[in-house]
Each structure stands twice: as structure tokens, then as C-alpha cells.
C-alpha atoms as a PDB file:
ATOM      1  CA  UNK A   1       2.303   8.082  -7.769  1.00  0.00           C
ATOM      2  CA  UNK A   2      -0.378   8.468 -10.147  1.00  0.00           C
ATOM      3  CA  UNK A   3      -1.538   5.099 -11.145  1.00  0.00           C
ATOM      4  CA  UNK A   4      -1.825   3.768 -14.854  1.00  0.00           C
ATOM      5  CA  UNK A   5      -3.814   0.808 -15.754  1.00  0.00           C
ATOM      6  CA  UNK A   6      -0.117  -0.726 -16.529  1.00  0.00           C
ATOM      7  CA  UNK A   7       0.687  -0.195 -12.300  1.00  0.00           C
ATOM      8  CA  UNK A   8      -2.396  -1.620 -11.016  1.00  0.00           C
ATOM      9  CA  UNK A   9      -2.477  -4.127  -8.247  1.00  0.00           C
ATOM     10  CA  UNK A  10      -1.674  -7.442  -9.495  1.00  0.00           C
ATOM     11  CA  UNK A  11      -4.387  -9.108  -6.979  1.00  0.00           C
ATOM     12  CA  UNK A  12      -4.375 -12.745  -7.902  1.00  0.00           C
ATOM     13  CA  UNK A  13      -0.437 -12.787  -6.887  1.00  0.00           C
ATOM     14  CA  UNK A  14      -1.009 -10.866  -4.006  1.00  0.00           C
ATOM     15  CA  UNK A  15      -4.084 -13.212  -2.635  1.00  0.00           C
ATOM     16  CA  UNK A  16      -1.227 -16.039  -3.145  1.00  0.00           C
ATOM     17  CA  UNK A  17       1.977 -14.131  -2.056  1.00  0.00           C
ATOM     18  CA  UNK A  18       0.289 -12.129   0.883  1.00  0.00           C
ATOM     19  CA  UNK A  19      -1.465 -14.810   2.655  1.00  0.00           C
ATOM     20  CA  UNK A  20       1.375 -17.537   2.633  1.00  0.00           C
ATOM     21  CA  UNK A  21      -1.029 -20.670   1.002  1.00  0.00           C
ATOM     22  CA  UNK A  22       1.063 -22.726   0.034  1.00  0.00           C
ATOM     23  CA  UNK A  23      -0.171 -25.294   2.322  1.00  0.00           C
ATOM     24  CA  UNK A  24      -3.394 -25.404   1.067  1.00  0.00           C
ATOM     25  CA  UNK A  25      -5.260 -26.531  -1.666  1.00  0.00           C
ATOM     26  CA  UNK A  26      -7.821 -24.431  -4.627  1.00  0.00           C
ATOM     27  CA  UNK A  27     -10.814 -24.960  -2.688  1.00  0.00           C
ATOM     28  CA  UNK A  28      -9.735 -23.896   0.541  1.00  0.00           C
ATOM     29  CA  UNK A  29      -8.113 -20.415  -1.304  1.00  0.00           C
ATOM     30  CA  UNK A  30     -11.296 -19.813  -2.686  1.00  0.00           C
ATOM     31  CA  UNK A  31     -13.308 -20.054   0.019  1.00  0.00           C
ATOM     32  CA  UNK A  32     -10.830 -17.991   2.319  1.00  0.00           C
ATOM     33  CA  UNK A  33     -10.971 -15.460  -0.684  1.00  0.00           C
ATOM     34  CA  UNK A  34     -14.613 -15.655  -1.031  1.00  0.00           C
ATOM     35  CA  UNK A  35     -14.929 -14.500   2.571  1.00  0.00           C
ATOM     36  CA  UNK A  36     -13.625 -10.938   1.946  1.00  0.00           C
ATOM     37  CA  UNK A  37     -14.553  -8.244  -0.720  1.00  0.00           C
ATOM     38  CA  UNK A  38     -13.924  -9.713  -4.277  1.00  0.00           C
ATOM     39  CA  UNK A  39     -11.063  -7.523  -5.949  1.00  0.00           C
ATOM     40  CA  UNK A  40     -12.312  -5.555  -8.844  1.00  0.00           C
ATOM     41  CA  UNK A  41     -12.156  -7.139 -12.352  1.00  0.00           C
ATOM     42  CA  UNK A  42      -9.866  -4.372 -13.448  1.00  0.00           C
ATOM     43  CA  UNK A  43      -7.272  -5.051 -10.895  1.00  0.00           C
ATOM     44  CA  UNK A  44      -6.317  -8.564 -11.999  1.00  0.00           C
ATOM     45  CA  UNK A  45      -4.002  -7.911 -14.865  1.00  0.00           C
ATOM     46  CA  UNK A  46      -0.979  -9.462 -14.745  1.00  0.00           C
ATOM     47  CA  UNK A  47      -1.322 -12.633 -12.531  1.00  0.00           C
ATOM     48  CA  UNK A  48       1.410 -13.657 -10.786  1.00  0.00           C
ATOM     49  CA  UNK A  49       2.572 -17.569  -9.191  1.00  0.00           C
ATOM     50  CA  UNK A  50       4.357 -18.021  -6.058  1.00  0.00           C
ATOM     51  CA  UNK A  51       8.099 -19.209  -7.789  1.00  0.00           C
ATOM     52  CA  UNK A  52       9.190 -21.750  -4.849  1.00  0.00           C
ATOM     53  CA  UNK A  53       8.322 -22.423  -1.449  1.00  0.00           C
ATOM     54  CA  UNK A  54      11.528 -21.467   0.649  1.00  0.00           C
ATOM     55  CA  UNK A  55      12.642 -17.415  -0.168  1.00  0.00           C
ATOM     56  CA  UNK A  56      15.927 -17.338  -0.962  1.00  0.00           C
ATOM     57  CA  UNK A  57      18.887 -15.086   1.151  1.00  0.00           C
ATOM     58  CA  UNK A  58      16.548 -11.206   1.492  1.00  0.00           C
ATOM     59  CA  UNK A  59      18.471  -9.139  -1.320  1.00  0.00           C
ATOM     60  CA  UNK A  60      17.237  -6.012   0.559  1.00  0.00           C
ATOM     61  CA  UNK A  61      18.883  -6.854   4.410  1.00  0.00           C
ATOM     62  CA  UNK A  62      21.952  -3.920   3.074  1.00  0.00           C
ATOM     63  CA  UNK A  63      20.115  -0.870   1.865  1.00  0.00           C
ATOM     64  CA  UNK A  64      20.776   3.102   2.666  1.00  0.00           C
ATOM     65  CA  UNK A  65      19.039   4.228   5.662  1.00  0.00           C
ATOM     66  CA  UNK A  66      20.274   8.372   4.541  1.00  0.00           C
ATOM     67  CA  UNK A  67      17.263  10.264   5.364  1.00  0.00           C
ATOM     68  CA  UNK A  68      16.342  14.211   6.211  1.00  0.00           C
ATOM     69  CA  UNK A  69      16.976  14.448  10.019  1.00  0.00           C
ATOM     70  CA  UNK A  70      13.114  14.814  11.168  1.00  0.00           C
ATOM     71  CA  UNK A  71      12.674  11.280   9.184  1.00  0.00           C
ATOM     72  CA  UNK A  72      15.715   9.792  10.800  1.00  0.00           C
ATOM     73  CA  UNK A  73      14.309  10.233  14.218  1.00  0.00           C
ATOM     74  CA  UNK A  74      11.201   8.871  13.031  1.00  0.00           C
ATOM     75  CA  UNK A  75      13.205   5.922  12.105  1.00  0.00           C
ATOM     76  CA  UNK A  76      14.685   4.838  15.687  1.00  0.00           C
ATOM     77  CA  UNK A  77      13.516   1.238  15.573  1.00  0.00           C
ATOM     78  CA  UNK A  78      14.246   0.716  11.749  1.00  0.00           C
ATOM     79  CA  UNK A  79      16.703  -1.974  11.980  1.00  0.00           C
ATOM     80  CA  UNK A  80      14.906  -3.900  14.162  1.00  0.00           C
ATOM     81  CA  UNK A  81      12.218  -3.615  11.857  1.00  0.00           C
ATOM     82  CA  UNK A  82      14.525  -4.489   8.913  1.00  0.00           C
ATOM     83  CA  UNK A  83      15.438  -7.890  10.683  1.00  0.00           C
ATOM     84  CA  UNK A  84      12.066  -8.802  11.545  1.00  0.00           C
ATOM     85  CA  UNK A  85      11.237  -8.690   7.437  1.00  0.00           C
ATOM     86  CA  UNK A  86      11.000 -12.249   5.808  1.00  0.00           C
ATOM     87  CA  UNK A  87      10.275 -11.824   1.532  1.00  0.00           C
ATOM     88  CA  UNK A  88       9.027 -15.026  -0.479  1.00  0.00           C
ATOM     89  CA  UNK A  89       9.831 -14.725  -4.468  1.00  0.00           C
ATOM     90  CA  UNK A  90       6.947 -14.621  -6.856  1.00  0.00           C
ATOM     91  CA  UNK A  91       7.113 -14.443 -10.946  1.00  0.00           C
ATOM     92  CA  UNK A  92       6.159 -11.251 -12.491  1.00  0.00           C
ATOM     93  CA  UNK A  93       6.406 -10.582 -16.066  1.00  0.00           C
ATOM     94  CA  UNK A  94       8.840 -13.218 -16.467  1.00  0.00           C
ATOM     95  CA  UNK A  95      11.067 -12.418 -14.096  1.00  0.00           C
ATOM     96  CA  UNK A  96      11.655 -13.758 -10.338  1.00  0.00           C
ATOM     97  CA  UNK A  97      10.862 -10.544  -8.108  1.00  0.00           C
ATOM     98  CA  UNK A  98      10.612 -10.563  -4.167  1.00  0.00           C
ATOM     99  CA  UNK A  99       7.775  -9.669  -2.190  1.00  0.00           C
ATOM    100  CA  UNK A 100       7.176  -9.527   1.949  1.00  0.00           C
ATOM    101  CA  UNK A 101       5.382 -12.182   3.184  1.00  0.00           C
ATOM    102  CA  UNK A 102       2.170 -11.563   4.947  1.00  0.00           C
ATOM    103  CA  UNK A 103       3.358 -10.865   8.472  1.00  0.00           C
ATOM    104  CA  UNK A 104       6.134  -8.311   6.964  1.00  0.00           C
ATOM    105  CA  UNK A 105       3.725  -6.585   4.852  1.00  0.00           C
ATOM    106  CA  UNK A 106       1.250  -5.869   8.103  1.00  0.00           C
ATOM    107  CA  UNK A 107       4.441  -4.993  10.386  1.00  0.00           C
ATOM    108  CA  UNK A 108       5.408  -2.421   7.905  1.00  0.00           C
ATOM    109  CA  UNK A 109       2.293  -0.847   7.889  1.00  0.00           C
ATOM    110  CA  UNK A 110       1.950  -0.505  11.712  1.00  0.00           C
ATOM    111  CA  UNK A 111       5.473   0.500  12.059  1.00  0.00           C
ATOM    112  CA  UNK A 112       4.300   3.376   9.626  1.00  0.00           C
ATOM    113  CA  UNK A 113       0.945   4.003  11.063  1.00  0.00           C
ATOM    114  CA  UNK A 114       2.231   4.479  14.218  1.00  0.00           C
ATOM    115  CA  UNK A 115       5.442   6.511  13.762  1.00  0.00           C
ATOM    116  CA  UNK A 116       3.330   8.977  10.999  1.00  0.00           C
ATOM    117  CA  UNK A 117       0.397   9.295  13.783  1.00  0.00           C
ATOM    118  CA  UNK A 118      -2.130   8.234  11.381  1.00  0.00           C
ATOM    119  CA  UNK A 119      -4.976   7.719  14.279  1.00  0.00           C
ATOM    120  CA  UNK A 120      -4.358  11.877  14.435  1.00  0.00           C
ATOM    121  CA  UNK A 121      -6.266  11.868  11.281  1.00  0.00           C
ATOM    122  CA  UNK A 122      -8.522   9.175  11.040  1.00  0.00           C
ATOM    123  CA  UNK A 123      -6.520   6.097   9.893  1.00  0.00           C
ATOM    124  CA  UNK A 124      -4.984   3.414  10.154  1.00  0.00           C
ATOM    125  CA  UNK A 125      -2.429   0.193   9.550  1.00  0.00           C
ATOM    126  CA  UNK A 126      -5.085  -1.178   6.983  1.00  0.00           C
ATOM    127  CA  UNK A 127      -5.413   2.570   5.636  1.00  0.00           C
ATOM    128  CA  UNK A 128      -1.056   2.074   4.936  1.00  0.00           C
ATOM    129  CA  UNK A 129      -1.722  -1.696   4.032  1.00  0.00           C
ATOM    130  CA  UNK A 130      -4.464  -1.072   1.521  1.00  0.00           C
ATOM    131  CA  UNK A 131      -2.688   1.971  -0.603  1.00  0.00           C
ATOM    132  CA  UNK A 132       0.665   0.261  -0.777  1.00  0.00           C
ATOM    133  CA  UNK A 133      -1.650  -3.233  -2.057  1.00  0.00           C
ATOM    134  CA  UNK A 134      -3.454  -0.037  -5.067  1.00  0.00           C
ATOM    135  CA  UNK A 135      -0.111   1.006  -5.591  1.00  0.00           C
ATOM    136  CA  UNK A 136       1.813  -2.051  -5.923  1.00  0.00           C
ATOM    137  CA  UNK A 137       0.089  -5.395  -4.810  1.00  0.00           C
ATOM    138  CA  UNK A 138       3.829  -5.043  -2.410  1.00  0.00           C
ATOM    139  CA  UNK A 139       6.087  -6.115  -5.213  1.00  0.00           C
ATOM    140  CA  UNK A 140       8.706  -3.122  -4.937  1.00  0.00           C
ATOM    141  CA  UNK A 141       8.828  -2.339  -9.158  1.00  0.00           C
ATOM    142  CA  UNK A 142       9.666   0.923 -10.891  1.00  0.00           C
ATOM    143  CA  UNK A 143       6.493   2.599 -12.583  1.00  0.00           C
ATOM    144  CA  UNK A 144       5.747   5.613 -15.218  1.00  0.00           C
ATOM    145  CA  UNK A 145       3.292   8.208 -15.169  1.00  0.00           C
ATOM    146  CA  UNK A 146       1.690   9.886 -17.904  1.00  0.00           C
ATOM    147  CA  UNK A 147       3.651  12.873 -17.435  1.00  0.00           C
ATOM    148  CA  UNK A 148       6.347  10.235 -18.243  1.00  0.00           C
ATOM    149  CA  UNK A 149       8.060  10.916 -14.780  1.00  0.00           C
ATOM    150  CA  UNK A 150       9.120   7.466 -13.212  1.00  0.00           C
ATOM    151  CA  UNK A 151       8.243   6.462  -9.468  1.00  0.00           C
ATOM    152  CA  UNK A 152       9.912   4.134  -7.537  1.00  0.00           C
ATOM    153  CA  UNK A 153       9.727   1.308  -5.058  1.00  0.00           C
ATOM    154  CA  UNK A 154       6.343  -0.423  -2.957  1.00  0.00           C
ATOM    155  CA  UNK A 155       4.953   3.377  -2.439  1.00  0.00           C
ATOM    156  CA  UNK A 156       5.402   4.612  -6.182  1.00  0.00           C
ATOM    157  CA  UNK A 157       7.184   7.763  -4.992  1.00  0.00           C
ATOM    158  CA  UNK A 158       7.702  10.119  -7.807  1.00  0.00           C
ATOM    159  CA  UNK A 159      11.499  12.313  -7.227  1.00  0.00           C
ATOM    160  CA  UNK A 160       9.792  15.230  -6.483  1.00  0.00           C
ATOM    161  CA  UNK A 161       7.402  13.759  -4.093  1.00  0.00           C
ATOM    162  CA  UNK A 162       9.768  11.794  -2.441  1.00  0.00           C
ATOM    163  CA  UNK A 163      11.988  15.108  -1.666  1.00  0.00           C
ATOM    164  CA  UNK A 164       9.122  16.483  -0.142  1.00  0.00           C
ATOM    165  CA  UNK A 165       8.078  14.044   2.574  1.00  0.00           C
ATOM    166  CA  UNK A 166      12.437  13.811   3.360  1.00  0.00           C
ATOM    167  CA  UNK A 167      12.988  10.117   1.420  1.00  0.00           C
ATOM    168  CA  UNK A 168      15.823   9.331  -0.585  1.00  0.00           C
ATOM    169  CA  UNK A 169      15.650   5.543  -0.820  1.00  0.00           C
ATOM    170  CA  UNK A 170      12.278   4.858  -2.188  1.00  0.00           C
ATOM    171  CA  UNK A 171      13.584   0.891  -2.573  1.00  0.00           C
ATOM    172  CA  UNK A 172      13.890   0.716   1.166  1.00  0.00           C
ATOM    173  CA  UNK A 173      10.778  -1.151   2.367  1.00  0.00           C
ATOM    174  CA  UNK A 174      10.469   0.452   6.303  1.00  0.00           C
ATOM    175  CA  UNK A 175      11.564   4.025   4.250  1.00  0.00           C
ATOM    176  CA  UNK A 176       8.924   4.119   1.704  1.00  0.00           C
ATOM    177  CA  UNK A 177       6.065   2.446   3.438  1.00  0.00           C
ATOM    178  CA  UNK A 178       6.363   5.081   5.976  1.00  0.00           C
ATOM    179  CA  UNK A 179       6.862   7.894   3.873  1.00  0.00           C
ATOM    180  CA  UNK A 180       3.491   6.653   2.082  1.00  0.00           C
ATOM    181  CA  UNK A 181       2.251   6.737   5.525  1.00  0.00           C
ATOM    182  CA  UNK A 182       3.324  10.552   6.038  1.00  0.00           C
ATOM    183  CA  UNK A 183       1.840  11.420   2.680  1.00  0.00           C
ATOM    184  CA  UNK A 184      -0.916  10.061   3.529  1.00  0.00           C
ATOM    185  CA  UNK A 185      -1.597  12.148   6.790  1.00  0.00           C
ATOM    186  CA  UNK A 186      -0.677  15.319   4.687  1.00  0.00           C
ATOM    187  CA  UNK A 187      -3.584  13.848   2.391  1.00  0.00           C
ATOM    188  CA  UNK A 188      -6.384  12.786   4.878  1.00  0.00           C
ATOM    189  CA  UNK A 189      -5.628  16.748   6.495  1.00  0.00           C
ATOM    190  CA  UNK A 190      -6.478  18.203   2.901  1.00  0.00           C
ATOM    191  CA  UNK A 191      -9.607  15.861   2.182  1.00  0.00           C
ATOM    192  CA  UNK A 192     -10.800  17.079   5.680  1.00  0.00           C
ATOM    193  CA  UNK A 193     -10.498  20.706   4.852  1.00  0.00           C
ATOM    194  CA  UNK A 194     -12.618  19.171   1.707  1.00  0.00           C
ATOM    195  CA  UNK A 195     -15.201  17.697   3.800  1.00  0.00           C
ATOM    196  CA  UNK A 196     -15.683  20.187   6.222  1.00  0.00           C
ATOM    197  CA  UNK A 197     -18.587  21.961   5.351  1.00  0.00           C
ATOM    198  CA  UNK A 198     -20.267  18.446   3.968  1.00  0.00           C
ATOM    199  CA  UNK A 199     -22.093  18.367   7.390  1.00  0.00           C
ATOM    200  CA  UNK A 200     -21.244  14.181   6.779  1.00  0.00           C
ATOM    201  CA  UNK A 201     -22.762  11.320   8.923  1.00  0.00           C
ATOM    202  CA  UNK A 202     -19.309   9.862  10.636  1.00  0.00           C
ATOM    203  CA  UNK A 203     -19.779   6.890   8.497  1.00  0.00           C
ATOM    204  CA  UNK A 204     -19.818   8.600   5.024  1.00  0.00           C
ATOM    205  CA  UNK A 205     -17.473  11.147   6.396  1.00  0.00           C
ATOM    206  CA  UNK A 206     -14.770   8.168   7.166  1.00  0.00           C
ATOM    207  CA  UNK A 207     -15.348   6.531   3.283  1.00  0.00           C
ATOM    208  CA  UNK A 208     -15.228  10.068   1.808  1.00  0.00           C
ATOM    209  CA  UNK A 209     -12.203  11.246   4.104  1.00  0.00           C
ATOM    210  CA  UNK A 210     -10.449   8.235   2.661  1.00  0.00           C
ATOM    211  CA  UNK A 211     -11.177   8.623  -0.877  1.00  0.00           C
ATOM    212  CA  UNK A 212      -9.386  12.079  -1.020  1.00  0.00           C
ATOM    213  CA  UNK A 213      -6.723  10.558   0.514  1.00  0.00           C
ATOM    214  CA  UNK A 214      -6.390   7.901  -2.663  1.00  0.00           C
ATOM    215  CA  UNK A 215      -7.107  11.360  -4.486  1.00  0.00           C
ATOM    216  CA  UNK A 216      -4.375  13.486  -2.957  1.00  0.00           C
ATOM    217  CA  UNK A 217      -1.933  10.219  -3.334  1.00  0.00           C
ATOM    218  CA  UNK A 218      -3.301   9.736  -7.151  1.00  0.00           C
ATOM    219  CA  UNK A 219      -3.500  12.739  -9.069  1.00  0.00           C
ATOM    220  CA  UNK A 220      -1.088  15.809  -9.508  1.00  0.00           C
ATOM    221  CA  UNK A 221      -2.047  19.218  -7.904  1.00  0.00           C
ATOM    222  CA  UNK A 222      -4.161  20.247 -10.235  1.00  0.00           C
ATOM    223  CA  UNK A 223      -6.444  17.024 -10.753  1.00  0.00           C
ATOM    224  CA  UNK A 224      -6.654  17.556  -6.983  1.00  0.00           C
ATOM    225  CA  UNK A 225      -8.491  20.784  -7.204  1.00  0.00           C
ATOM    226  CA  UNK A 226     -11.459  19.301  -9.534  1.00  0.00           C
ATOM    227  CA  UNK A 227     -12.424  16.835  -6.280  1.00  0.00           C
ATOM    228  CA  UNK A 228     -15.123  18.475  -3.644  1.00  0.00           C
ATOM    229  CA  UNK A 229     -16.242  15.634  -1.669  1.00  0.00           C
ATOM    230  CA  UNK A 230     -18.655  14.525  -3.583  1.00  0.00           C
ATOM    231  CA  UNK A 231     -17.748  14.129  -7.634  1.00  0.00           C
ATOM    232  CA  UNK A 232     -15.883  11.480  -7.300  1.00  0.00           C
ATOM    233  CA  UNK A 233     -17.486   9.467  -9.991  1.00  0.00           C
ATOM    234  CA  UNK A 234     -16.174  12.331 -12.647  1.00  0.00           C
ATOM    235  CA  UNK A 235     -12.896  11.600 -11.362  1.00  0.00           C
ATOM    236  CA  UNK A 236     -10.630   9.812 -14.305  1.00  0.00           C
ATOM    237  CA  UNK A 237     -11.254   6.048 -14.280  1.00  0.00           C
ATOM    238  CA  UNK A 238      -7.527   5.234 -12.979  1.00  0.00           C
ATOM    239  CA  UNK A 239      -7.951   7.121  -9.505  1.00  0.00           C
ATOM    240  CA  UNK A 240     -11.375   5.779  -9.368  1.00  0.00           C
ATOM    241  CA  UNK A 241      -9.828   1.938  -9.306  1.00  0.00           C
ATOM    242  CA  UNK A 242      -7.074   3.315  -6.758  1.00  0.00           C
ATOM    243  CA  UNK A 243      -9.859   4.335  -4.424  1.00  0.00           C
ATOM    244  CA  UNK A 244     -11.640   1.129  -4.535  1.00  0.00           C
ATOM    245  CA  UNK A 245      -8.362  -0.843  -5.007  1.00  0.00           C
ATOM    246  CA  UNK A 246      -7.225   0.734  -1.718  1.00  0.00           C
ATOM    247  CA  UNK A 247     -10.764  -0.219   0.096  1.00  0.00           C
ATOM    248  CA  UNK A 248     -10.050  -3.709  -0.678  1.00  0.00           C
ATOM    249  CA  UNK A 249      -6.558  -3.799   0.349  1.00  0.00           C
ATOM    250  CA  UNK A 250      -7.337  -2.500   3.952  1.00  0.00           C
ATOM    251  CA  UNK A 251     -10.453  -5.300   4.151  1.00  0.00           C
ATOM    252  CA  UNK A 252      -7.799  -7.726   3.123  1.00  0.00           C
ATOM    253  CA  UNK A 253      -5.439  -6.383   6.062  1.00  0.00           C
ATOM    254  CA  UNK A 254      -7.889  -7.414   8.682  1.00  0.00           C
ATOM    255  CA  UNK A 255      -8.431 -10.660   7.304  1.00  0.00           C
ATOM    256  CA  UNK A 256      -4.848 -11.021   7.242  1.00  0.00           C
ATOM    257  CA  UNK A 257      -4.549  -9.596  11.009  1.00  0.00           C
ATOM    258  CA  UNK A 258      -7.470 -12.812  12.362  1.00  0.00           C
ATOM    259  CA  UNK A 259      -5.870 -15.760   9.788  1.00  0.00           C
ATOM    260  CA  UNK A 260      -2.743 -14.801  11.081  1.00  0.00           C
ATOM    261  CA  UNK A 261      -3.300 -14.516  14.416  1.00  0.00           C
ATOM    262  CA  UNK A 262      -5.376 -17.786  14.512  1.00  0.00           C
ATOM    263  CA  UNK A 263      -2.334 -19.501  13.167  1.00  0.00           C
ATOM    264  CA  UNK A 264      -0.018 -17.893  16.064  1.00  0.00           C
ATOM    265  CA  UNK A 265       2.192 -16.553  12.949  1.00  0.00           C
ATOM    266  CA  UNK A 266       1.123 -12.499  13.596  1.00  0.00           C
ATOM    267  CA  UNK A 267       3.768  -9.913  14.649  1.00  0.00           C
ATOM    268  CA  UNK A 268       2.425  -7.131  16.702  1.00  0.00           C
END
């Protein structure tokens, strides 16, 4: 899971693919756009076009659900959640790839939230929503690290990291968004330990706690130990983009949860 300029969130395709415009016209995309936090420059790399209008059959409706036990019973509801998952193709690199649509993408990260217990530790849905959108943009892909170790699936679990938080099918969607989602606890409880003796206002304490979770989530163990709270502009550029990459993900969640909503099309 640590991010390379190559894996960065392809953000044009995911303003398209994630809020479902194909109804509407340039203007009205830009000005819905315009009304969250513009993506940074550097995440726009590889643009991406919505390929056709009606998904085809979901390629992913079969996959292993073989977990470790304590993620199993995590997983009670995971079929459900399986069926309720609608994906819309979009071109990447040439190739037709598939993608959930905006309501899917939001249900998987409550789903995950809620069965990790992220409001334990001072997160959230958009918290889930926004790293999977730095890691990703939600088009499921196989990446490389510099170590040259490859990562797998919408969470970019690495082997080794994936054996630790119990997954074995990083290309499962409802697997790997909420393993993300139990890293990510595991991360937010080592940035607090971080920020403890900070003595933080509770508003710079929340943006902090949450950049040492795209820390944790970014960088091996011992890029880890460099971050105190409050170098993170000597951090290396990539994990720098993945922190504010995953800030604008979670702002585009709750625009997603209100346009949504308004249009009656939201499941909770």
C-alpha cells in the first residue's frame, strides 16, 4: 500500500464514474465539481471516460468469501451487501475495467466503518471512502511498490499486510474495503499514541490524527517512525499527495451522501 505516482487516484474518472452524470451536461459537472475541494493537480494522471451507459452482467457477483474466523464473523451481512453492489465500466489505460457506482462505493464504506468500529477512533465512512478514492479512485487494479512487492485490489493490500488484518481475497470489494477499514483503526490508534503529548486543539488534533493514518497506511514501518505529529511536510512527496488525496476523497463522500440523497438514489 505505499503509493507511487504511477497508483495515484485517477480523479477526473472518478468525478465521472462516482457521481453517475451521465445525464448531465459539461456545465452542470463543473459547477457540481466546483462546489467541493478541487482535486490536486498531481492526482489527475491518467483520465479516464465512462465506456457506456448500461454496466454490463457484475463480473465480481462469484468471488471467495475464505476469511480468518474473527473476519468471518465480521462479515455476517456480506452477501447481502454483495447483492446490493451495482458496477458501471469505465476505460482505463485502454482497457474496459469496472468500477462501483456511487451508491456502492458509499455502502461499502459504511458497511466497513461500522463493522471495523471506526467512530471508536475518530472516523468515519468518508474516512474509508476517501483512502480507498487515494488508493485507487475505486477501480480494483493490481499496483507495485518500490520495494517491487505487488498489492492488490480497491485497498492496495500488499501479501504481507493483507495476512495480517486476516484477508485472503484482496479482489473482493466488501473484503478489502473493510479490511482497509480495520487497518485503518490499527492506524488512527498509532497516530494517537503520536499525538498524545501534542496538547492539540480538537480541530488540529482530528486533521493531524488523520494524516498518520494516510501515514501508517502509506509508508513501511520504518518511514513510519520518521513522522511525530508535526513533520509532515518532510514526509516523501508520494505520502504527502495520499494525505491530501484522502482529504478530498472524504469531502467528495459527503457531497456524494446530499446529491444522492436529493435524488432519492442513496442506500443507507
Amino acid at each position: 500500500m505505499k503509493s507511487l505516482p504511477a497508483r495515484l487516484p485517477l480523479a477526473l474518472a472518478a468525478t465521472v464514474a462516482v457521481v453517475g452524470f451521465a445525464g448531465l451536461n459539461p456545465t452542470t459537472v463543473s459547477e457540481a465539481v466546483s462546489r467541493t475541494v478541487a482535486a490536486p493537480a498531481a492526482v489527475a494522471t491518467a483520465p479516464m471516460a465512462v465506456a457506456a451507459a448500461v454496466a454490463p452482467a457484475n463480473p465480481l457477483t462469484k468471488l471467495s468469501e475464505s476469511t480468518q474466523d474473527a473476519v468471518r464473523v465480521a462479515f455476517a451481512n456480506t452477501d447481502a451487501v454483495r447483492e446490493k453492489i451495482k458496477w458501471v465500466p469505465v476505460n482505463h489505460a485502454g482497457e474496459k475495467v469496472m468500477t462501483p457506482d456511487a451508491a456502492s462505493r458509499l455502502l461499502l464504506a459504511k458497511f466497513a466503518a461500522e463493522r471495523a468500529g471506526l467512530q471508536e477512533v475518530g472516523l468515519n465512512y468518508q474516512d474509508v471512502y476517501g483512502l480507498i478514492m487515494a488508493e485507487t479512485s475505486w477501480v480494483p487494479r493490481t499496483g507495485m511498490g518500490k520495494n517491487g512487492t505487488r498489492s492488490y485490489g480497491l485497498a492496495q493490500f500488499e501479501p504481507g499486510t493483507a495476512k495480517g488484518v486476516g484477508l485472503k481475497n484482496p479482489n473482493d470489494p466488501v473484503e478489502a474495503v473493510y479490511a482497509a477499514a480495520l487497518h485503518m483503526k490499527h492506524a488512527a490508534e498509532w497516530s494517537a499514541d503520536k499525538l498524545e503529548a501534542l496538547k492539540l486543539p480538537p480541530q488540529v488534533y482530528a486533521t493531524k490524527l488523520r494524516e498518520g493514518v494516510s501515514v501508517y497506511y502509506n509508508l513501511s514501518w520504518k518511514g513510519r517512525k520518521v513522522w511525530d505529529g508535526v513533520n509532515t511536510a518532510a514526509l516523501p512527496e508520494a505520502t504527502q499527495r495520499h494525505i491530501k488525496n484522502t482529504a478530498w476523497g472524504a469531502q467528495r463522500a459527503e457531497y456524494l451522501e446530499e446529491k444522492l440523497a436529493s435524488e432519492g438514489g442513496l442506500s443507507s
